[in-house]
N, C-alpha and C. Protein backbone atom coordinates (compact mmCIF):
# COMPACT_ATOMS: atom_id res chain seq x y z
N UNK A 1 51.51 15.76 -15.86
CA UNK A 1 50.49 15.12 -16.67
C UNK A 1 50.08 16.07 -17.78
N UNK A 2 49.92 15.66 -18.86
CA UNK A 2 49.51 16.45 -20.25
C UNK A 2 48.02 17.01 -19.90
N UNK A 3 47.64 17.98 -20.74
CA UNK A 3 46.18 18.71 -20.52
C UNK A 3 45.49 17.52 -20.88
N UNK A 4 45.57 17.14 -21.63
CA UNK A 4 44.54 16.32 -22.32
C UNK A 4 44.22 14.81 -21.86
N UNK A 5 45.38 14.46 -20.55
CA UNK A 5 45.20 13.40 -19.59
C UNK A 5 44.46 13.85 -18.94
N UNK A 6 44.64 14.96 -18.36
CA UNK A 6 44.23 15.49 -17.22
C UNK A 6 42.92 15.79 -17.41
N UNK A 7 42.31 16.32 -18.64
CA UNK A 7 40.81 16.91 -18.84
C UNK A 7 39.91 14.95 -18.80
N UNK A 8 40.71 14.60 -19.71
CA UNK A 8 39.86 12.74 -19.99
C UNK A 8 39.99 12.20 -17.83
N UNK A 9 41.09 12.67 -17.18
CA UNK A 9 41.03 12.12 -15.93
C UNK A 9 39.23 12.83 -15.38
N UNK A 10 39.47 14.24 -15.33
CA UNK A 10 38.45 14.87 -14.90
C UNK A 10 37.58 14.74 -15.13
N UNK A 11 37.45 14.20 -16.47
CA UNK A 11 35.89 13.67 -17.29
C UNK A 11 35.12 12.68 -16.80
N UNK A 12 36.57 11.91 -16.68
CA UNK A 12 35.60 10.32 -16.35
C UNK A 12 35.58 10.04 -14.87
N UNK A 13 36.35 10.64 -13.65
CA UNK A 13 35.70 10.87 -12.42
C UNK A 13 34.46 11.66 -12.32
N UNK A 14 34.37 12.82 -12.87
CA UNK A 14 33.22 13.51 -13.17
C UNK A 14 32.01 12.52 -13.33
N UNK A 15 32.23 11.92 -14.26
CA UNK A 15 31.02 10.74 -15.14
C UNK A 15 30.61 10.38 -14.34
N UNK A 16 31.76 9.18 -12.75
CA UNK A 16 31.61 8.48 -12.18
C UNK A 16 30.69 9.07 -10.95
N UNK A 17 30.85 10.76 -10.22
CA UNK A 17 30.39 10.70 -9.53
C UNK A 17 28.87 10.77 -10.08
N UNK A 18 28.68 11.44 -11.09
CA UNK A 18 26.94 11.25 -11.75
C UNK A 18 26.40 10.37 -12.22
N UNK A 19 26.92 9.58 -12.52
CA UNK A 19 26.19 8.11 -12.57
C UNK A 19 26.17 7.62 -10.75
N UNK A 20 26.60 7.66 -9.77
CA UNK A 20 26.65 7.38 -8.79
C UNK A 20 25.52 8.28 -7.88
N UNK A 21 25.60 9.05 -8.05
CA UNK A 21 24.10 10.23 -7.75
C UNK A 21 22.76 9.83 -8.50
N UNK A 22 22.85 9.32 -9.63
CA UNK A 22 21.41 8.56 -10.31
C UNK A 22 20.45 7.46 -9.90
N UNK A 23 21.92 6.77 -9.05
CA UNK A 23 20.85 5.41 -8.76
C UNK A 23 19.88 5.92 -7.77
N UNK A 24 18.80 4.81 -7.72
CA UNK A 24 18.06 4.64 -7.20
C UNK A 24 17.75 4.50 -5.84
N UNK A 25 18.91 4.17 -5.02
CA UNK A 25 19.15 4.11 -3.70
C UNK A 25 18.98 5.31 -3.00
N UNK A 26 19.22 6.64 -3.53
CA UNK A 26 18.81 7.89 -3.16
C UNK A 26 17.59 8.43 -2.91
N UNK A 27 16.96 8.03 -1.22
CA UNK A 27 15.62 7.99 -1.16
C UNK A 27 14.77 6.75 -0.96
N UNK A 28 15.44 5.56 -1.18
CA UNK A 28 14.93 3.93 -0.78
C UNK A 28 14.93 4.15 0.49
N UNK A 29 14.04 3.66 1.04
CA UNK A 29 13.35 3.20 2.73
C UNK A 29 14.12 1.75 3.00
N UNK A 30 14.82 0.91 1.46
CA UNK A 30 15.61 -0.67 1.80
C UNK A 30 16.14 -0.68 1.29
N UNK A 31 16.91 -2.05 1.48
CA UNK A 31 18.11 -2.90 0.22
C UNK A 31 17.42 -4.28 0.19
N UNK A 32 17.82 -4.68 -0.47
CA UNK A 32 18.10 -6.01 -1.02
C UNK A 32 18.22 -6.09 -1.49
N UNK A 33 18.77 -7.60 -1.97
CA UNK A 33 19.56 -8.79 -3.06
C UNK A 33 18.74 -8.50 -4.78
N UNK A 34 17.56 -8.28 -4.14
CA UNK A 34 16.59 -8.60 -5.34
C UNK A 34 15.71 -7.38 -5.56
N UNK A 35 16.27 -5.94 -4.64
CA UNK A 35 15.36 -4.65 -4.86
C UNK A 35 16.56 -3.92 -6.18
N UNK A 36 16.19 -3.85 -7.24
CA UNK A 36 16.51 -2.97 -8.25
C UNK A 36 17.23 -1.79 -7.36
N UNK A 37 18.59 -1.25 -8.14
CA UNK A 37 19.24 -0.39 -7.84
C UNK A 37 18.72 0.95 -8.32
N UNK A 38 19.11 0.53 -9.68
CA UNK A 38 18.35 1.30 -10.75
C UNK A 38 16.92 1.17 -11.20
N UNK A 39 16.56 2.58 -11.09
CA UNK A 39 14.80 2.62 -11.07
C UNK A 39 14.21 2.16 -12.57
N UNK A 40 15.36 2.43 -13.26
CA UNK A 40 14.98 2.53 -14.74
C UNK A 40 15.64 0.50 -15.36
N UNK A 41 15.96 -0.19 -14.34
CA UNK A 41 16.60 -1.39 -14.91
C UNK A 41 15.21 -2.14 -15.78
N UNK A 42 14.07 -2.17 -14.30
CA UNK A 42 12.68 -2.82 -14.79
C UNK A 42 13.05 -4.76 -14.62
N UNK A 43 13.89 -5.50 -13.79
CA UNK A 43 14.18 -6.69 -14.23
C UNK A 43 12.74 -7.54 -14.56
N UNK A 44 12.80 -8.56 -15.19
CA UNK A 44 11.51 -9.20 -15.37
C UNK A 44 11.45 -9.88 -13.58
N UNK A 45 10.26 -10.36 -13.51
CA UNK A 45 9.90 -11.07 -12.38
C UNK A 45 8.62 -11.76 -12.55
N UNK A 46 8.53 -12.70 -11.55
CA UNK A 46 7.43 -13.98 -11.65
C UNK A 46 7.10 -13.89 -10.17
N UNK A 47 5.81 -14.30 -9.86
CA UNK A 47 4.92 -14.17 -8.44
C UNK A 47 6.33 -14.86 -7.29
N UNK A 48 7.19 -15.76 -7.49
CA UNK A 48 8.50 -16.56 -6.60
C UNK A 48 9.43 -15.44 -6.23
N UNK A 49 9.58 -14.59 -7.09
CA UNK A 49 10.65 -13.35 -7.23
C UNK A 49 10.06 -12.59 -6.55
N UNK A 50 9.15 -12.40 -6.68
CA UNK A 50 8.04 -11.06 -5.90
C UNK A 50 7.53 -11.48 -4.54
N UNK A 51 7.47 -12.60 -4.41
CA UNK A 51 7.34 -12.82 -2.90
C UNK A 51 8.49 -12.99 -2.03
N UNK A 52 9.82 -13.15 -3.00
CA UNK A 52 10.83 -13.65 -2.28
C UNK A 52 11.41 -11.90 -2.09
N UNK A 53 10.76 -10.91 -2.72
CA UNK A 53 11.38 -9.73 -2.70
C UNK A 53 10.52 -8.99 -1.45
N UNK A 54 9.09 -9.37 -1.12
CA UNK A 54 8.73 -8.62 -0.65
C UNK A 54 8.99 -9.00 1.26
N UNK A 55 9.43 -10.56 1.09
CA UNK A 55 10.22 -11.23 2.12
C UNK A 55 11.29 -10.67 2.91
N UNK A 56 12.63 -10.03 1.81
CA UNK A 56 13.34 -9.71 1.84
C UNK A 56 13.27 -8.03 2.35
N UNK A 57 12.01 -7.34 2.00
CA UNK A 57 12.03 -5.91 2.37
C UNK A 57 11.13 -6.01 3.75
N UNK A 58 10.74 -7.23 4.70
CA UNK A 58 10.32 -6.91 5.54
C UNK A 58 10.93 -6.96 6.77
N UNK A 59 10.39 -5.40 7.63
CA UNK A 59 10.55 -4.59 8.28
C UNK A 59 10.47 -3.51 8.00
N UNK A 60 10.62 -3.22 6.53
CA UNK A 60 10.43 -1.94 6.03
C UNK A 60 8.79 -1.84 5.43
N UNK A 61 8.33 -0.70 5.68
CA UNK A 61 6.69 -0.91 5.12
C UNK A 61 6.41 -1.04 3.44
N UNK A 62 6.19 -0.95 2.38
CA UNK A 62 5.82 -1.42 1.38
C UNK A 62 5.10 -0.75 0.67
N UNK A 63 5.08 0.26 -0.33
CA UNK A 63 3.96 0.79 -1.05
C UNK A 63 4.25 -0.32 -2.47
N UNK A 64 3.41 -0.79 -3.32
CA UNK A 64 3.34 -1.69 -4.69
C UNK A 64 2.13 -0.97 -5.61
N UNK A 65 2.99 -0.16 -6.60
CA UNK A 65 1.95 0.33 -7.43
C UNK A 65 1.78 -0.45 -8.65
N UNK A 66 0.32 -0.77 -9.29
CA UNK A 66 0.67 -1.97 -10.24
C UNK A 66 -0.16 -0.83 -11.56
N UNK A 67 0.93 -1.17 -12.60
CA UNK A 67 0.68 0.24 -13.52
C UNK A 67 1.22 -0.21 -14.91
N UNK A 68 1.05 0.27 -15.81
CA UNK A 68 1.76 0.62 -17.46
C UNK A 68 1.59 1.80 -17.90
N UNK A 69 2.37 1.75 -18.88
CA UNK A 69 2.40 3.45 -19.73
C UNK A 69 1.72 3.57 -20.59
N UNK A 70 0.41 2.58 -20.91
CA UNK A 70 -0.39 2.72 -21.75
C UNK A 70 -1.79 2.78 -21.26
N UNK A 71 -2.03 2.78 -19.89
CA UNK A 71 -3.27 2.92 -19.03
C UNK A 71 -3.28 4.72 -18.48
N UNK A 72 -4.39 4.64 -19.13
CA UNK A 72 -4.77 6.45 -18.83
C UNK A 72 -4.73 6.38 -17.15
N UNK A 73 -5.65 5.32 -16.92
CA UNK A 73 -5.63 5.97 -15.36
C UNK A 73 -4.61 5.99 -14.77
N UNK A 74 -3.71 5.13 -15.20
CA UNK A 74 -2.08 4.96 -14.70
C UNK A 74 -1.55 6.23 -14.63
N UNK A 75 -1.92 6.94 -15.49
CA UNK A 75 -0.84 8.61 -16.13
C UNK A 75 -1.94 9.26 -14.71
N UNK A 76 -3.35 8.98 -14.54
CA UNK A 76 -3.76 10.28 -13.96
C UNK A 76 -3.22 10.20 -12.37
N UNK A 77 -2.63 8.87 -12.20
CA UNK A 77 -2.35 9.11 -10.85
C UNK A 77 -0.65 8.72 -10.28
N UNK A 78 0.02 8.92 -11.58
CA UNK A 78 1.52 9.14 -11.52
C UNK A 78 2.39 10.43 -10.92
N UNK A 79 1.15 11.29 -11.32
CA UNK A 79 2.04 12.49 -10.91
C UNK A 79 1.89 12.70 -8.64
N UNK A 80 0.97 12.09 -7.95
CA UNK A 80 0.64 12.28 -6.96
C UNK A 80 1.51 10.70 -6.30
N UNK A 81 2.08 9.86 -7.16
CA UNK A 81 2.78 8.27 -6.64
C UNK A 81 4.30 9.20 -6.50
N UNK A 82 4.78 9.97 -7.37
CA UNK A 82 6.01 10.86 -7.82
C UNK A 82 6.01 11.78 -6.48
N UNK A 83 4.96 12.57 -6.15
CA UNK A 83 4.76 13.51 -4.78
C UNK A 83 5.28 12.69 -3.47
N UNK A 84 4.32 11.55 -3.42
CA UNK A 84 4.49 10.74 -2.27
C UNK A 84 5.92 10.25 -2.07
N UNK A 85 6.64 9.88 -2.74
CA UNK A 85 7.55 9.03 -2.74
C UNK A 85 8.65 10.31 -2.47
N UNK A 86 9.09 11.54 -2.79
CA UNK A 86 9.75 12.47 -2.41
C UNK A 86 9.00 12.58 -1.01
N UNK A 87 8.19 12.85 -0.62
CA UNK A 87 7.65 12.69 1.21
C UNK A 87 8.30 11.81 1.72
N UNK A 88 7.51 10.26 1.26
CA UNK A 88 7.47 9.46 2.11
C UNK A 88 8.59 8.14 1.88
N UNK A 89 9.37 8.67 1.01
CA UNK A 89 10.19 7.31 0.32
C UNK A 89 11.44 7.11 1.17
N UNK A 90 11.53 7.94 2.21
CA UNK A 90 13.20 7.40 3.25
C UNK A 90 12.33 6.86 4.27
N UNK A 91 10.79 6.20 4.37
CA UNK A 91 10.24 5.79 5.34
C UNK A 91 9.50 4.57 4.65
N UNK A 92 8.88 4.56 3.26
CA UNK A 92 8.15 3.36 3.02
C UNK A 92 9.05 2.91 1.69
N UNK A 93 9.24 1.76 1.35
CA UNK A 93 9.79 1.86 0.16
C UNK A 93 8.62 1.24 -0.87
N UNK A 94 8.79 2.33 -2.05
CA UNK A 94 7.68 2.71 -3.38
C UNK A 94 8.32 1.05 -3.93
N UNK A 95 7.67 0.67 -4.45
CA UNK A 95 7.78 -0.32 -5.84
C UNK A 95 6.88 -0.31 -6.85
N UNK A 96 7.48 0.03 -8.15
CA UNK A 96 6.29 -0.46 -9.39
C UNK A 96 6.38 -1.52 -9.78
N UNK A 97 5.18 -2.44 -10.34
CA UNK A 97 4.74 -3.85 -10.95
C UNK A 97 4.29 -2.83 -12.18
N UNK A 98 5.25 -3.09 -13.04
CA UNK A 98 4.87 -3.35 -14.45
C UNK A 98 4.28 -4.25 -15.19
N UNK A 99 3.33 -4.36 -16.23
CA UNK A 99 2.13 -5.31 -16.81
C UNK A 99 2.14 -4.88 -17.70
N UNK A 100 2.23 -5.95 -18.85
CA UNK A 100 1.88 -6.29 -20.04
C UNK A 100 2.17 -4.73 -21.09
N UNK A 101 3.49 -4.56 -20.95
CA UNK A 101 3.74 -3.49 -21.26
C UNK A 101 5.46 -3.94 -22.14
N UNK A 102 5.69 -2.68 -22.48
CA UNK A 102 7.13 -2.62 -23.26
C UNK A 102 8.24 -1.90 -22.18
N UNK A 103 9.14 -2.77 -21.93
CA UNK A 103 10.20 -2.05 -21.25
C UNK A 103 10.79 -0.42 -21.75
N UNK A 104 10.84 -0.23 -22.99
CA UNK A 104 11.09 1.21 -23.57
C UNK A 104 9.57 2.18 -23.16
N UNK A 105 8.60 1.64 -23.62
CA UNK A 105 8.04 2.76 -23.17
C UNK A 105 7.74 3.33 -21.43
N UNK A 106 7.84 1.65 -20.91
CA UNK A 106 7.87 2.03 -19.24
C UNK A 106 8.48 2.63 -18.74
N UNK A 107 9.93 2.94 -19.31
CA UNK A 107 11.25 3.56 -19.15
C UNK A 107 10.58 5.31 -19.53
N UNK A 108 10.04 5.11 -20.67
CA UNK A 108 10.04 7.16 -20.86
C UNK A 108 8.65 7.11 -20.01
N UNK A 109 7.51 6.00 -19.63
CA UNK A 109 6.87 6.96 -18.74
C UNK A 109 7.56 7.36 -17.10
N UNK A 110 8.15 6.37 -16.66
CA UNK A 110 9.02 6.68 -15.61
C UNK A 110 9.69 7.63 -15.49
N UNK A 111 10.11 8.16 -16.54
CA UNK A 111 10.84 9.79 -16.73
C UNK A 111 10.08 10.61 -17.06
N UNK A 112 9.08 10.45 -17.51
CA UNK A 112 8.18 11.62 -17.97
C UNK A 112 7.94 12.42 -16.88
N UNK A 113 7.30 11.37 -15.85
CA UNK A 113 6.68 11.33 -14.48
C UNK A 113 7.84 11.73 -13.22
N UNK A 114 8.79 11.45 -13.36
CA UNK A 114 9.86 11.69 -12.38
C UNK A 114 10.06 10.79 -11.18
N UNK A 115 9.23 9.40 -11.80
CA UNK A 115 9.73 8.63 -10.48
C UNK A 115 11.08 7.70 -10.69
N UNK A 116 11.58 8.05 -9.48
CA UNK A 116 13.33 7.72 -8.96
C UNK A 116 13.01 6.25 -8.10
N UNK A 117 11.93 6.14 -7.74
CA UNK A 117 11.90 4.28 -6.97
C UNK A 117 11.77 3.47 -8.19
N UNK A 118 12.20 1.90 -7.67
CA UNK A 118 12.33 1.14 -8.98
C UNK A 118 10.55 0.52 -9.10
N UNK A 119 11.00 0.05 -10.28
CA UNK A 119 9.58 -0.96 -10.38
C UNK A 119 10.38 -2.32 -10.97
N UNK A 120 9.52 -3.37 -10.92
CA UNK A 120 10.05 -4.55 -11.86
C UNK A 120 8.86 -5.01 -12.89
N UNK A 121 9.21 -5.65 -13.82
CA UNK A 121 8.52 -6.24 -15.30
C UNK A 121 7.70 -7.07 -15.19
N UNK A 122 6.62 -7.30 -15.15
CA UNK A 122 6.01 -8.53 -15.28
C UNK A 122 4.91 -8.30 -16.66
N UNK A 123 6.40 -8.73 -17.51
CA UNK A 123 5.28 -8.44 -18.77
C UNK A 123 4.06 -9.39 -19.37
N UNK A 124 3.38 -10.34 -18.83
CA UNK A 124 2.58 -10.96 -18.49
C UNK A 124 1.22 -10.83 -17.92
N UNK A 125 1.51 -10.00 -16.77
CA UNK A 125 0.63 -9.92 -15.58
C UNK A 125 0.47 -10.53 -14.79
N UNK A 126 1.37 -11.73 -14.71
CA UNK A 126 0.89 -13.56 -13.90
C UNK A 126 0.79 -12.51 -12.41
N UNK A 127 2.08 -11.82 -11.72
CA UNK A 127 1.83 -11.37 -10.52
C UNK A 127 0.85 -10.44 -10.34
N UNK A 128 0.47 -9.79 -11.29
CA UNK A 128 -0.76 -9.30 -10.77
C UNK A 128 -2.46 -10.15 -10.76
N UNK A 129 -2.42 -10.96 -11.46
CA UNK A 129 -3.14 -11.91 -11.61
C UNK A 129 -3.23 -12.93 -10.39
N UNK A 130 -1.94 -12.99 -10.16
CA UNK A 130 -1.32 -14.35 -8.85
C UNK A 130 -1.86 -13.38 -7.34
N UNK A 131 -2.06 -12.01 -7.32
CA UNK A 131 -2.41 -11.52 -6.52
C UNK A 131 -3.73 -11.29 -6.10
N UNK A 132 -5.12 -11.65 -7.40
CA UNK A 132 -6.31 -11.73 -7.60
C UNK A 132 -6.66 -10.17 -7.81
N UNK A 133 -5.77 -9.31 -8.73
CA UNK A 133 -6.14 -8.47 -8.87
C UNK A 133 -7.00 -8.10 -9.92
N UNK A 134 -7.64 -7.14 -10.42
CA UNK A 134 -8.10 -7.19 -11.63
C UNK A 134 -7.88 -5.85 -12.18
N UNK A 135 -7.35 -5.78 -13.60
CA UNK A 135 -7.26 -4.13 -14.23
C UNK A 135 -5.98 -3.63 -13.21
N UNK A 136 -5.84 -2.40 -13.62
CA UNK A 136 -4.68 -1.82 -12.96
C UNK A 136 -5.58 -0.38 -13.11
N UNK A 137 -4.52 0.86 -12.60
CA UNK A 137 -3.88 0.65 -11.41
C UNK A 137 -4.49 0.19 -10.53
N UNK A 138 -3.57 -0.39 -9.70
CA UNK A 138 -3.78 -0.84 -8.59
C UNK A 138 -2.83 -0.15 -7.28
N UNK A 139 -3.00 -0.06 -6.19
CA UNK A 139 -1.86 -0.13 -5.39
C UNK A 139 -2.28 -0.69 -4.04
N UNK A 140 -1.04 -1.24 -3.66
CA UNK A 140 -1.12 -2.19 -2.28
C UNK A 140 -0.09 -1.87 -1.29
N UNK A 141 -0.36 -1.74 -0.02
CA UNK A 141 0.42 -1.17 1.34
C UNK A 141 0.71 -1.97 2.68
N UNK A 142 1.69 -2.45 2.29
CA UNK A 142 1.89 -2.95 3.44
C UNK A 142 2.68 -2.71 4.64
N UNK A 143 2.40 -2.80 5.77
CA UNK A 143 3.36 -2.46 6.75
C UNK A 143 4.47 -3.15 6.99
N UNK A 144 5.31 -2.92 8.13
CA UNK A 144 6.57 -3.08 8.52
C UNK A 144 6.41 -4.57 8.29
N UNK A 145 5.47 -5.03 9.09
CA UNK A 145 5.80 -7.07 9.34
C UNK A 145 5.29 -7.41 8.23
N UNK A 146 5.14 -7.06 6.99
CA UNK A 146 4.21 -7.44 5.76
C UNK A 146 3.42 -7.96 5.44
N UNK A 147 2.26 -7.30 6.19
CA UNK A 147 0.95 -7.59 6.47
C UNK A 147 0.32 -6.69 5.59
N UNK A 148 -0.40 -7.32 4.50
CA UNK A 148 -1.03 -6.07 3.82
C UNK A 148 -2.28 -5.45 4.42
N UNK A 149 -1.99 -4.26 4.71
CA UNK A 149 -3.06 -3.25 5.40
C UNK A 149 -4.41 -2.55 4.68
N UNK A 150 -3.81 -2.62 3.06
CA UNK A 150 -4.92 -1.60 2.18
C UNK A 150 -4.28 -2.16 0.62
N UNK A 151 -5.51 -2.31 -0.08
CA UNK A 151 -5.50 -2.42 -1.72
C UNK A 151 -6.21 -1.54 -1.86
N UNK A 152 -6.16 -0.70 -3.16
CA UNK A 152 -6.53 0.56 -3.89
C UNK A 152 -6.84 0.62 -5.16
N UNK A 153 -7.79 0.27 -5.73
CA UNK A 153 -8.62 -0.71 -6.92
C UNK A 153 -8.50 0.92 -7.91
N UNK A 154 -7.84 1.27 -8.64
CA UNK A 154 -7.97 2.78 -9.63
C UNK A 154 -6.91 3.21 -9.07
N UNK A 155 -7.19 4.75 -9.84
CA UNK A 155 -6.41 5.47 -9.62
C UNK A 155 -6.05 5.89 -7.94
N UNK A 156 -4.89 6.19 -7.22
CA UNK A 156 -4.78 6.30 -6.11
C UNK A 156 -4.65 7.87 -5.99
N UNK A 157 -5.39 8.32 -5.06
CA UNK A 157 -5.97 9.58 -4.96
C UNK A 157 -4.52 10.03 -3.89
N UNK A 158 -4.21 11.46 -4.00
CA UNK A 158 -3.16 11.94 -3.11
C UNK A 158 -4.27 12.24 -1.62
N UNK A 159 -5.37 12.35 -1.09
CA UNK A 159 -5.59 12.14 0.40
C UNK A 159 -5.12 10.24 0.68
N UNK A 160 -5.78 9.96 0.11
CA UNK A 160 -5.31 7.97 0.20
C UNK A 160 -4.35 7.89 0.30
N UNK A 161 -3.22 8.44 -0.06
CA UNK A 161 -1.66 8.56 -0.33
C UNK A 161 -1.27 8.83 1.18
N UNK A 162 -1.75 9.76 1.07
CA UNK A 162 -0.99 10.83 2.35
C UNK A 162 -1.67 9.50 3.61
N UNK A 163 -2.67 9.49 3.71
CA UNK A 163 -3.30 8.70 4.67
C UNK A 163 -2.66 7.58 4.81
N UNK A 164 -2.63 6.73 3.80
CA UNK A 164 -2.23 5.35 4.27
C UNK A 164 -0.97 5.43 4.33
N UNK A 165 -0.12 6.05 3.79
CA UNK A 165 1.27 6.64 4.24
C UNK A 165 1.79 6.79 5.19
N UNK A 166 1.15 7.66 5.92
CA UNK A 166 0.99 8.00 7.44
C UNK A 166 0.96 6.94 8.22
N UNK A 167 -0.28 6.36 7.95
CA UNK A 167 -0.07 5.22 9.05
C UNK A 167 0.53 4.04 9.13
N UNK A 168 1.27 3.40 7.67
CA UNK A 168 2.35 2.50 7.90
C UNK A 168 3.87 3.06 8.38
N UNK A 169 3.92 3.77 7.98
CA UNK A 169 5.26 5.21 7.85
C UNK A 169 5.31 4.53 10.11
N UNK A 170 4.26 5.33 9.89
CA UNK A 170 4.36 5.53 11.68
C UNK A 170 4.34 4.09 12.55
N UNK A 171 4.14 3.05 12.16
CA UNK A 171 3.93 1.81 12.55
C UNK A 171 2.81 1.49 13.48
């Protein structure tokens, strides 16, 4: 084989195994049909999608952070959702609800921040609305049988984290 097959062979297996190390599955607590691979995809979704997703992840417990990249309090409590989820993310699986936001900028705060779990789009708000929430952040925990255990009205504090963590984590 010529060098120059051989370097383009090496390149693009190379490519393949690092794009394959990126996804998102590295560290998910689930699967499903309808859980984002990629953390950074963001698909849109409607309250039918979101219940049919959170259907689909039960048995596994549930963290739902409801957030944008243009809410301060969102930023003050990204960096401690990013902590948790390296802890606790091969035991609960993280999800973000995105609101009324721009897919590009949700994308660089997601990297800014370093979170690797997915979130999905609801550039609307209907599901957070459909949930009777009000303002963001928000976050919601549910356990294994998907029973929601705790809503978290602001910013989510890292003892709250660790705590309610703990006790869906543990069943």
């Amino acid at each position: 084989m010529r060098p120059v097959r051989l370097r383009r062979l090496v390149a693009t297996i190379l490519c393949a195994f690092v794009a394959a190390g990126c996804s998102s599955g590295e560290g998910d607590a689930a699967e499903g049909p309808l859980l984002p691979t990629d953390p950074y995809e963001l698909p849109a979704f409607d309250m039918a999608a979101y219940d049919q997703l959170l259907a689909e992840l039960e048995g596994t417990p549930v963290l739902v952070n409801i957030w944008a990249s243009w809410c301060a309090p969102c930023r003050d409590e990204a960096q401690h959702l990013a902590a948790a989820h390296e802890e606790f993310g091969d035991r609960v699986q993280f999800l973000g609800l995105d609101i009324l936001d721009e897919r590009g900028s949700a994308r660089a705060f997601m990297r800014e921040y370093g979170w690797t779990y997915p979130s999905v789009f609801d550039g609307p708000g209907a599901i957070r609305d459909g949930l009777g929430i009000l303002g963001q952040p928000a976050t919601l925990f549910y356990d294994a049988s998907g029973e929601l255990v705790r809503t978290w009205s602001g910013p989510v504090t890292e003892e709250v984290l660790t705590e309610t963590l703990s006790e869906i984590a543990s069943g």
